[in-house]
C-alpha atoms as a PDB file:
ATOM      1  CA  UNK A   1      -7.565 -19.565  -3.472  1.00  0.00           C
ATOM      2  CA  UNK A   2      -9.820 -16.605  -1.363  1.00  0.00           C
ATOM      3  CA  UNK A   3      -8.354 -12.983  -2.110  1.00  0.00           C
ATOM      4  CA  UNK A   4      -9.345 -10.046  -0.097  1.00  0.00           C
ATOM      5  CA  UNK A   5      -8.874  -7.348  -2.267  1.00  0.00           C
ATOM      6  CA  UNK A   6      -8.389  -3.747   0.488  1.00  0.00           C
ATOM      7  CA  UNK A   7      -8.197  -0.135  -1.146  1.00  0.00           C
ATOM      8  CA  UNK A   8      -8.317   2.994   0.037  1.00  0.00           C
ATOM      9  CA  UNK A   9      -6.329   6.722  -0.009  1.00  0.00           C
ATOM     10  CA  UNK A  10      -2.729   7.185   2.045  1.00  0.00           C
ATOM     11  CA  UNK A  11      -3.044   6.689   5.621  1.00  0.00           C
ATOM     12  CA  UNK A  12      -6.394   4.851   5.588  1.00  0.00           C
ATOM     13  CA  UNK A  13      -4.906   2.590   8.394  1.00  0.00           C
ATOM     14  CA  UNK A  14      -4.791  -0.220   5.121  1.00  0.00           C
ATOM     15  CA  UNK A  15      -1.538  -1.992   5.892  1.00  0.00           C
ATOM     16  CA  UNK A  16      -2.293  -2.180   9.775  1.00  0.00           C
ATOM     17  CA  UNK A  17      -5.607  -3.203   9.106  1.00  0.00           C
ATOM     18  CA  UNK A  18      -4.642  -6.060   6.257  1.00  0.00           C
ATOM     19  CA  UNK A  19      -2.223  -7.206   8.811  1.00  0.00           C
ATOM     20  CA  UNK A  20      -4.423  -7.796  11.727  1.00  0.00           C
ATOM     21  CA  UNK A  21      -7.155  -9.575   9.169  1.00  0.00           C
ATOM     22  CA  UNK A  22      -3.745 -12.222   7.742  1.00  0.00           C
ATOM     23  CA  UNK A  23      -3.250 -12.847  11.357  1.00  0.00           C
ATOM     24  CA  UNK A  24      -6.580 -13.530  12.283  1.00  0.00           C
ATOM     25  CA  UNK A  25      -7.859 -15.609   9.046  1.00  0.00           C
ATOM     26  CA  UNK A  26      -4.521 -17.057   8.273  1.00  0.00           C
ATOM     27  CA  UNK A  27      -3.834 -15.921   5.072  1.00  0.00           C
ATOM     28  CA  UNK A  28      -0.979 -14.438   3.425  1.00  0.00           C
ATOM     29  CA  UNK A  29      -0.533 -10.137   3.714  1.00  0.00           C
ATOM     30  CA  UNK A  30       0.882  -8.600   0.695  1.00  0.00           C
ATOM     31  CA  UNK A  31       1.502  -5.302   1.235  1.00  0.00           C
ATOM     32  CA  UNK A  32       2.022  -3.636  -2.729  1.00  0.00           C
ATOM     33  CA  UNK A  33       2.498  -0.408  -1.193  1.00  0.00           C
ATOM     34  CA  UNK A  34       5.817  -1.511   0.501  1.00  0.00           C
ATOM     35  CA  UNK A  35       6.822  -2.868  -3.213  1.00  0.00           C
ATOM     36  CA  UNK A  36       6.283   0.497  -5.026  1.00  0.00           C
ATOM     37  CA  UNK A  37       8.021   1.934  -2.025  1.00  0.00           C
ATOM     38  CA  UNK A  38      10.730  -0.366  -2.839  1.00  0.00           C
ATOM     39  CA  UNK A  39      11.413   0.237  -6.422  1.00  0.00           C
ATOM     40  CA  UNK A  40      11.155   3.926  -5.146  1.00  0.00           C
ATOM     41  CA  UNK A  41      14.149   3.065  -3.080  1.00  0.00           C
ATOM     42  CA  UNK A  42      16.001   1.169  -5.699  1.00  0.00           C
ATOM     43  CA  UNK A  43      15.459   4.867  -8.302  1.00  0.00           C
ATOM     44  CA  UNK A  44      16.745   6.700  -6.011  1.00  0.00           C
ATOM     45  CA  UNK A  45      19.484   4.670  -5.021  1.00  0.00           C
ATOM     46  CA  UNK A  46      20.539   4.979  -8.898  1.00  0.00           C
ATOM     47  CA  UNK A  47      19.863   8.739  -8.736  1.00  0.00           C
ATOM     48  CA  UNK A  48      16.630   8.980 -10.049  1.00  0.00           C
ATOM     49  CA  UNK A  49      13.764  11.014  -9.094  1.00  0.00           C
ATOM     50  CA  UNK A  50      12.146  11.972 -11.860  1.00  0.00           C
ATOM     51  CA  UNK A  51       9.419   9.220 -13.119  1.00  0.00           C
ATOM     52  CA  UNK A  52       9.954  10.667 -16.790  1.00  0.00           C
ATOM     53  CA  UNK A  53      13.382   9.388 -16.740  1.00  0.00           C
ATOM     54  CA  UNK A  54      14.145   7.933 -19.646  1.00  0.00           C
ATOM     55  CA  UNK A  55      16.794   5.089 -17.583  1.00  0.00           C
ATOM     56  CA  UNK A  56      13.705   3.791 -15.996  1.00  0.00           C
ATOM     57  CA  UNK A  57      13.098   0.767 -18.113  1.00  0.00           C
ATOM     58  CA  UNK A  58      16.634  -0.098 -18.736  1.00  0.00           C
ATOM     59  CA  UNK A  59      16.338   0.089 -14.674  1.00  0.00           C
ATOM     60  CA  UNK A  60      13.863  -2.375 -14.110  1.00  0.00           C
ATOM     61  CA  UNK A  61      15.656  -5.416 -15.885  1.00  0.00           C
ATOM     62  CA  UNK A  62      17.964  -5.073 -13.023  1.00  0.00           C
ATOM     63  CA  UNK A  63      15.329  -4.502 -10.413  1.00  0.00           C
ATOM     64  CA  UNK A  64      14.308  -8.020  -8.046  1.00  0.00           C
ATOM     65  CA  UNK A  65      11.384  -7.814  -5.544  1.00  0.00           C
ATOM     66  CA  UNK A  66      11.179 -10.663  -3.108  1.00  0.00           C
ATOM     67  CA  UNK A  67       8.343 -10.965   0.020  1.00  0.00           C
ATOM     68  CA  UNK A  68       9.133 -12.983   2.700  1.00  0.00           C
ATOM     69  CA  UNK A  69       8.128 -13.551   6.354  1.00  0.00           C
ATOM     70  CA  UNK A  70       9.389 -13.977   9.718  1.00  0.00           C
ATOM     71  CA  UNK A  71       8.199 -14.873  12.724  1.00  0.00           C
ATOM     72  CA  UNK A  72       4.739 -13.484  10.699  1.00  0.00           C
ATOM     73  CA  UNK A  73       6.252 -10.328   9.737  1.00  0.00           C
ATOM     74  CA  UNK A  74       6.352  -9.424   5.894  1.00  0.00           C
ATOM     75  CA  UNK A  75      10.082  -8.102   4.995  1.00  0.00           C
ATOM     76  CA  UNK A  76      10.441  -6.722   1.316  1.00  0.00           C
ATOM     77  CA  UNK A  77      13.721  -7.447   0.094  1.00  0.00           C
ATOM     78  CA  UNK A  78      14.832  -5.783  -2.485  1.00  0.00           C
ATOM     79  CA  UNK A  79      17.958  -7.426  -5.016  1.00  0.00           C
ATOM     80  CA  UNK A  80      18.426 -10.230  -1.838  1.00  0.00           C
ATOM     81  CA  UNK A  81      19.197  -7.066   0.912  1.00  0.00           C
ATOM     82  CA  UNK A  82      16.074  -6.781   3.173  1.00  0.00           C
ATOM     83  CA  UNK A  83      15.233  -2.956   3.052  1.00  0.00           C
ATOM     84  CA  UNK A  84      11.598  -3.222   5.022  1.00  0.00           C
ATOM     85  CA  UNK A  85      13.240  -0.513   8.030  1.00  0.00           C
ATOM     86  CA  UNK A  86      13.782   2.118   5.391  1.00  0.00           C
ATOM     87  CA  UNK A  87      10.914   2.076   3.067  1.00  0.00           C
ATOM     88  CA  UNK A  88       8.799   4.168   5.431  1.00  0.00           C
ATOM     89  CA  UNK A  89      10.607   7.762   5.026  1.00  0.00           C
ATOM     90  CA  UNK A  90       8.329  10.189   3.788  1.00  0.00           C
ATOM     91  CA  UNK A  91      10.453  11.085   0.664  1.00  0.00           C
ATOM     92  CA  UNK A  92      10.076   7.588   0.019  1.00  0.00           C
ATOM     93  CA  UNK A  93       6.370   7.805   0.123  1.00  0.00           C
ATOM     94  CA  UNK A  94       6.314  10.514  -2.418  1.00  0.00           C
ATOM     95  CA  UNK A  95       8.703   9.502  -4.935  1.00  0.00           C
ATOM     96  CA  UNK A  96       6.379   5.850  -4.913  1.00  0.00           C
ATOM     97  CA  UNK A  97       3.090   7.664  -5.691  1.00  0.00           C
ATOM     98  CA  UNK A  98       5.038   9.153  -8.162  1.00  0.00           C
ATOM     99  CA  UNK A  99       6.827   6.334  -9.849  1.00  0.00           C
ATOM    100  CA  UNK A 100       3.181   4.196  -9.633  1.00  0.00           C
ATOM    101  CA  UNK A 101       1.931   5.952 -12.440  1.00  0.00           C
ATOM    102  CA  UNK A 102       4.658   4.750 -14.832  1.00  0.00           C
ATOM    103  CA  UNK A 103       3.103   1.994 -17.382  1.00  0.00           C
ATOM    104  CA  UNK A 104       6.302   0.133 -17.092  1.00  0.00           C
ATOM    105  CA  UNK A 105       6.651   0.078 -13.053  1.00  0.00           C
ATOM    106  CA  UNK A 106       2.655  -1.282 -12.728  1.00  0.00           C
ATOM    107  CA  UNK A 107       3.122  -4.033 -15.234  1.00  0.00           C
ATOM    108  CA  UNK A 108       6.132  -5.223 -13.711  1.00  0.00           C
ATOM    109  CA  UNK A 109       4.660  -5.360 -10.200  1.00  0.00           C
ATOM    110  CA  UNK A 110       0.989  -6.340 -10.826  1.00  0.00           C
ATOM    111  CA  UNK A 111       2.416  -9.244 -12.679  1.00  0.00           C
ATOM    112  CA  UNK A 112       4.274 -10.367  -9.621  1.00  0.00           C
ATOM    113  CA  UNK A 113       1.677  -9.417  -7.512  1.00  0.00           C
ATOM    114  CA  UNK A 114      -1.303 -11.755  -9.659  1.00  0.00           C
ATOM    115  CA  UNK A 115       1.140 -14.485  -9.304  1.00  0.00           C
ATOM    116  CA  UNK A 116       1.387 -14.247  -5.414  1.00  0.00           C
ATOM    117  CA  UNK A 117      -1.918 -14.070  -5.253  1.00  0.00           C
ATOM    118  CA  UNK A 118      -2.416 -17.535  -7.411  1.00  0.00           C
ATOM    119  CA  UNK A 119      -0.799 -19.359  -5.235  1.00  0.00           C
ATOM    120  CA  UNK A 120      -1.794 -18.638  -1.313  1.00  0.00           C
ATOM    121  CA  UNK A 121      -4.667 -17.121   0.016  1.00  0.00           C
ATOM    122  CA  UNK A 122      -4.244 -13.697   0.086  1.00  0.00           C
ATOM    123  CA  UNK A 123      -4.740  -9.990   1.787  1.00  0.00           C
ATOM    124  CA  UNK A 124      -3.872  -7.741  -0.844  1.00  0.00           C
ATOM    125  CA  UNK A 125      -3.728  -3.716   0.142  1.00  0.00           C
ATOM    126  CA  UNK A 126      -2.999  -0.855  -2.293  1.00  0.00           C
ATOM    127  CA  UNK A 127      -5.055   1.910  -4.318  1.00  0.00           C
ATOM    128  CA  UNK A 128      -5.787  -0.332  -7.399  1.00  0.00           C
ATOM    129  CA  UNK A 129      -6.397  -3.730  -6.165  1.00  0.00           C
ATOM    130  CA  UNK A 130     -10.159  -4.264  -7.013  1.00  0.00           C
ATOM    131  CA  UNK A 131      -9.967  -2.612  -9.375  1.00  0.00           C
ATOM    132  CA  UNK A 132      -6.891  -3.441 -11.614  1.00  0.00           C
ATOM    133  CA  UNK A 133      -5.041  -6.101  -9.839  1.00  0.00           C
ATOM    134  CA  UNK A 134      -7.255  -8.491  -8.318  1.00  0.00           C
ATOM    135  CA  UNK A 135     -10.644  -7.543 -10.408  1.00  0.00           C
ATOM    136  CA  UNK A 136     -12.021 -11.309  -9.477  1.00  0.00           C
ATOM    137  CA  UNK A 137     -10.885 -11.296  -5.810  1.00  0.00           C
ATOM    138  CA  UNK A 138     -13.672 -13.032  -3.130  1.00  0.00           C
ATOM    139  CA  UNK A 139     -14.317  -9.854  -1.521  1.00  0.00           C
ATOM    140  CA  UNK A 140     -13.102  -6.238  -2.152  1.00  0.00           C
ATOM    141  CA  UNK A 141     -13.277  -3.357   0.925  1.00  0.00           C
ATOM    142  CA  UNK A 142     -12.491   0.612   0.337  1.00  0.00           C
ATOM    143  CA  UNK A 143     -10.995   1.911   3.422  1.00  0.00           C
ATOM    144  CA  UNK A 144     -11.294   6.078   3.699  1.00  0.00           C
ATOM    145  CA  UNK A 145     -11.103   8.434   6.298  1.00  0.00           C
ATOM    146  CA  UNK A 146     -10.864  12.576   6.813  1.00  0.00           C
ATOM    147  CA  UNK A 147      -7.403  13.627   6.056  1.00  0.00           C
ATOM    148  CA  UNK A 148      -7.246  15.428   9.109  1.00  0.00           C
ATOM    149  CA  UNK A 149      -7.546  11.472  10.601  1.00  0.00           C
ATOM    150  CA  UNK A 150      -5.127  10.271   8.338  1.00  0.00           C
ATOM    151  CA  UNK A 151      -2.887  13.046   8.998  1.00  0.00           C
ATOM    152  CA  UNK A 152      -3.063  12.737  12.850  1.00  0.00           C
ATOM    153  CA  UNK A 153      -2.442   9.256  12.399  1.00  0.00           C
ATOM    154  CA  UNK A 154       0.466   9.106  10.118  1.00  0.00           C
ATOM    155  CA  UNK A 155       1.615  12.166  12.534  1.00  0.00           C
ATOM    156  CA  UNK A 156       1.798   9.195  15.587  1.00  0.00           C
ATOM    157  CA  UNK A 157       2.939   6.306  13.533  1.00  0.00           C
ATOM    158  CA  UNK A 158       6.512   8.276  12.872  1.00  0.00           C
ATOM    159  CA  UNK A 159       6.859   8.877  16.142  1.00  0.00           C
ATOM    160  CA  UNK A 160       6.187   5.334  17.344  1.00  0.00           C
ATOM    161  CA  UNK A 161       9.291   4.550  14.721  1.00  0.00           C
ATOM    162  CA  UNK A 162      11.167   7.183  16.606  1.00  0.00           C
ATOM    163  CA  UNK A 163      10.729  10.545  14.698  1.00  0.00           C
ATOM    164  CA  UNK A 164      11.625  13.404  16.563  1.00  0.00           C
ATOM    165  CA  UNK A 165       7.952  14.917  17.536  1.00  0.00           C
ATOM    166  CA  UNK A 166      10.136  18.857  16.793  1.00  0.00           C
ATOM    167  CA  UNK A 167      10.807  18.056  13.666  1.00  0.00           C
ATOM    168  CA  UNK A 168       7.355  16.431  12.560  1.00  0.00           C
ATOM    169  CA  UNK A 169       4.478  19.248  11.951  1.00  0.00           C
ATOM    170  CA  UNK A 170       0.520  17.574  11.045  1.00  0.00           C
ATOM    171  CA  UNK A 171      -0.583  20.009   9.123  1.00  0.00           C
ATOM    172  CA  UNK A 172       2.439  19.131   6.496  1.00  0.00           C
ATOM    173  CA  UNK A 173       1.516  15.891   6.995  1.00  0.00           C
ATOM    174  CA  UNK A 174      -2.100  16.710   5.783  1.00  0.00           C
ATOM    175  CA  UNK A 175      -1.253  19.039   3.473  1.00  0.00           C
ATOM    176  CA  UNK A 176       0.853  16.041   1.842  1.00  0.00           C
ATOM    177  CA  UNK A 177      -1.701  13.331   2.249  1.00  0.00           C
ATOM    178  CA  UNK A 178      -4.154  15.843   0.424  1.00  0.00           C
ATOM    179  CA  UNK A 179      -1.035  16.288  -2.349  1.00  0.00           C
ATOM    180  CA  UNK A 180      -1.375  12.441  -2.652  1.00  0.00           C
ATOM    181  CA  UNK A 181      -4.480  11.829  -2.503  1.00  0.00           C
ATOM    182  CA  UNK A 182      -4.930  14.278  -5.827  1.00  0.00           C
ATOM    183  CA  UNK A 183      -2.476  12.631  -7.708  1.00  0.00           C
ATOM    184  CA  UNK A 184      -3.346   8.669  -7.016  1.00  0.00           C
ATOM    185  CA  UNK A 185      -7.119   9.601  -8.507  1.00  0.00           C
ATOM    186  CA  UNK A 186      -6.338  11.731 -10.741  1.00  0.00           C
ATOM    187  CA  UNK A 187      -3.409   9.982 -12.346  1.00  0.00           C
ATOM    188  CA  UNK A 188      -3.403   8.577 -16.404  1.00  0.00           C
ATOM    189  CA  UNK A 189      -2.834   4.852 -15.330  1.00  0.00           C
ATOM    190  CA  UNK A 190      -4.931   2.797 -12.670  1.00  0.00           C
ATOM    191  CA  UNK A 191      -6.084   5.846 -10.734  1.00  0.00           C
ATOM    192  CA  UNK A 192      -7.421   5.272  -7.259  1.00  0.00           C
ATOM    193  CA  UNK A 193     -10.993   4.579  -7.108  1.00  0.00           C
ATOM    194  CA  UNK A 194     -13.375   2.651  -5.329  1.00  0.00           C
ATOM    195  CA  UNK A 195     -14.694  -0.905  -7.384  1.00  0.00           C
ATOM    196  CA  UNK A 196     -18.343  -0.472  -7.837  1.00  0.00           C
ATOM    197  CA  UNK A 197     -18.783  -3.804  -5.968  1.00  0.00           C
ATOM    198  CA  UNK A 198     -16.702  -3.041  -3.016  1.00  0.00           C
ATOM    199  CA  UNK A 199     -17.666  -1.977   0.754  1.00  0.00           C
ATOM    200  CA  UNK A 200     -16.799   1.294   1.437  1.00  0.00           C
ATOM    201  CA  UNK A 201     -15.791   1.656   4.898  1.00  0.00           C
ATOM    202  CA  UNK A 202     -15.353   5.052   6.664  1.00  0.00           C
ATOM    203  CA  UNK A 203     -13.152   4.439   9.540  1.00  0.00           C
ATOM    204  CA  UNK A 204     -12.676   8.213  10.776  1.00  0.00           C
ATOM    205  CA  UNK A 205     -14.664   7.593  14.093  1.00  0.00           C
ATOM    206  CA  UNK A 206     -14.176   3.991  14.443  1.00  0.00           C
ATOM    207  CA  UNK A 207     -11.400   2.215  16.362  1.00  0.00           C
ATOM    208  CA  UNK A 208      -8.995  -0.026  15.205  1.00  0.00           C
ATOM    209  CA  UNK A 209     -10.597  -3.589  16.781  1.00  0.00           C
ATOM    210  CA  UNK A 210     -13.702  -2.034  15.356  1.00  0.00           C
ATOM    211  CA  UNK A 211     -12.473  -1.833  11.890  1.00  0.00           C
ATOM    212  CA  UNK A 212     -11.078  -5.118  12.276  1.00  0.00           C
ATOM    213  CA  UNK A 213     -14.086  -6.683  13.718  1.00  0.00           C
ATOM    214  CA  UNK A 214     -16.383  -5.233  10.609  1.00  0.00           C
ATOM    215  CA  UNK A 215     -14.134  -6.529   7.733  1.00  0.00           C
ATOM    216  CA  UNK A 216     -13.933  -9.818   9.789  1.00  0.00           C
ATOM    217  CA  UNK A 217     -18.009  -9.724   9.905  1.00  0.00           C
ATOM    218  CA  UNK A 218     -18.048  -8.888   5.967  1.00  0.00           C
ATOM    219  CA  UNK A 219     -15.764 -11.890   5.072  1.00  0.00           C
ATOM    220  CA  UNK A 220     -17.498 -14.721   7.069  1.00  0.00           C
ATOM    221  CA  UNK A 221     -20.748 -13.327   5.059  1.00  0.00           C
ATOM    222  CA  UNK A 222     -19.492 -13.890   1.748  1.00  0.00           C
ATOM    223  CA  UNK A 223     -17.495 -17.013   2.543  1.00  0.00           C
END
């Protein structure tokens, strides 16, 4: 199996980016940010918010992660009821950055997400991938950008999925992404770095197809 191992801080354009590259090489996307937000979704669904909670490993016995695809698109199910629409809400995002750092949460999803990647060829995006989850994979790329970028970006994503533009401010969104961006590297358990043999890519003045087109270039190198 060839694994593509893709890290980088919130907002990097990762997921979008992975996508385009599963498309275009044929291999399978798994998007681990989507299953963190997931199990975010599933604690807060049982009233938890706090990642010190001491009902969070009785919690994940009853906790079931599936991927699947249609039509090419990746849908997260979580307990058999497909909850891909809502795991993009912005209290979503911070309550999974938060939950992350829990030993119990990582083990339970890098274990699923080692077996995935055992059996297909795969795309894997996340902040711990080369480094922690996929340490062996084919080829491993760190995706950053200026958080003003990453900000301005998020800031037109939500409105693409309908956000009110009123109700959406960029500089919250920065000031957020910075928040994030502290606690993933700074965090006790598989902090967000960059894997000393991965490409560091700065996308902040490049365009999409350019990014696409690089990584693409980068892969049929090393193949």
């Amino acid at each position: 199996m060839y694994n593509i191992a893709i890290d980088g801080p919130a907002g990097a354009g990762k997921s979008s980016i992975a996508k385009a590259l599963s498309k275009k090489l044929g291999f399978v996307y798994i998007d681990t940010g989507a299953m963190y937000r997931a199990v975010a979704l599933f604690f807060l669904e049982n009233g938890i918010k706090d990642s010190s909670d001491n009902e969070i490993d009785k919690l994940l016995d009853k906790l079931d992660i599936n991927i699947k695809y249609t039509d090419g698109e990746q849908r997260v199910f979580l307990n058999n009821v497909d909850v891909s629409d809502k795991l993009r809400q912005e209290e979503i995002g911070k309550l999974a950055s938060r939950f992350s750092a829990v030993k119990s949460v990582r083990e339970k999803l890098v274990a699923l997400q080692r077996k995935l990647a055992k059996k297909e060829n795969v795309i894997m995006d996340g902040r711990d991938i080369g480094t922690v989850v996929l340490p062996n994979a084919d080829i491993k790329i760190y995706l950053s950008a200026g958080s003003k970028v990453r900000a301005k970006r998020r800031y037109l994503e939500l409105i693409e999925k309908g956000f009110d533009k009123a109700a959406l401010d960029e500089k919250a969104i920065e000031n957020e992404i910075i928040k994030r961006d502290e606690a993933d590297m700074n965090r006790e358990i598989s902090p967000l770095k960059k894997a000393e043999d991965a490409y560091c890519l700065d996308t902040s003045d490049m365009t999409f197809n350019e990014v696409v087109s690089k990584i693409l270039d980068m892969v049929e190198k090393e193949r």
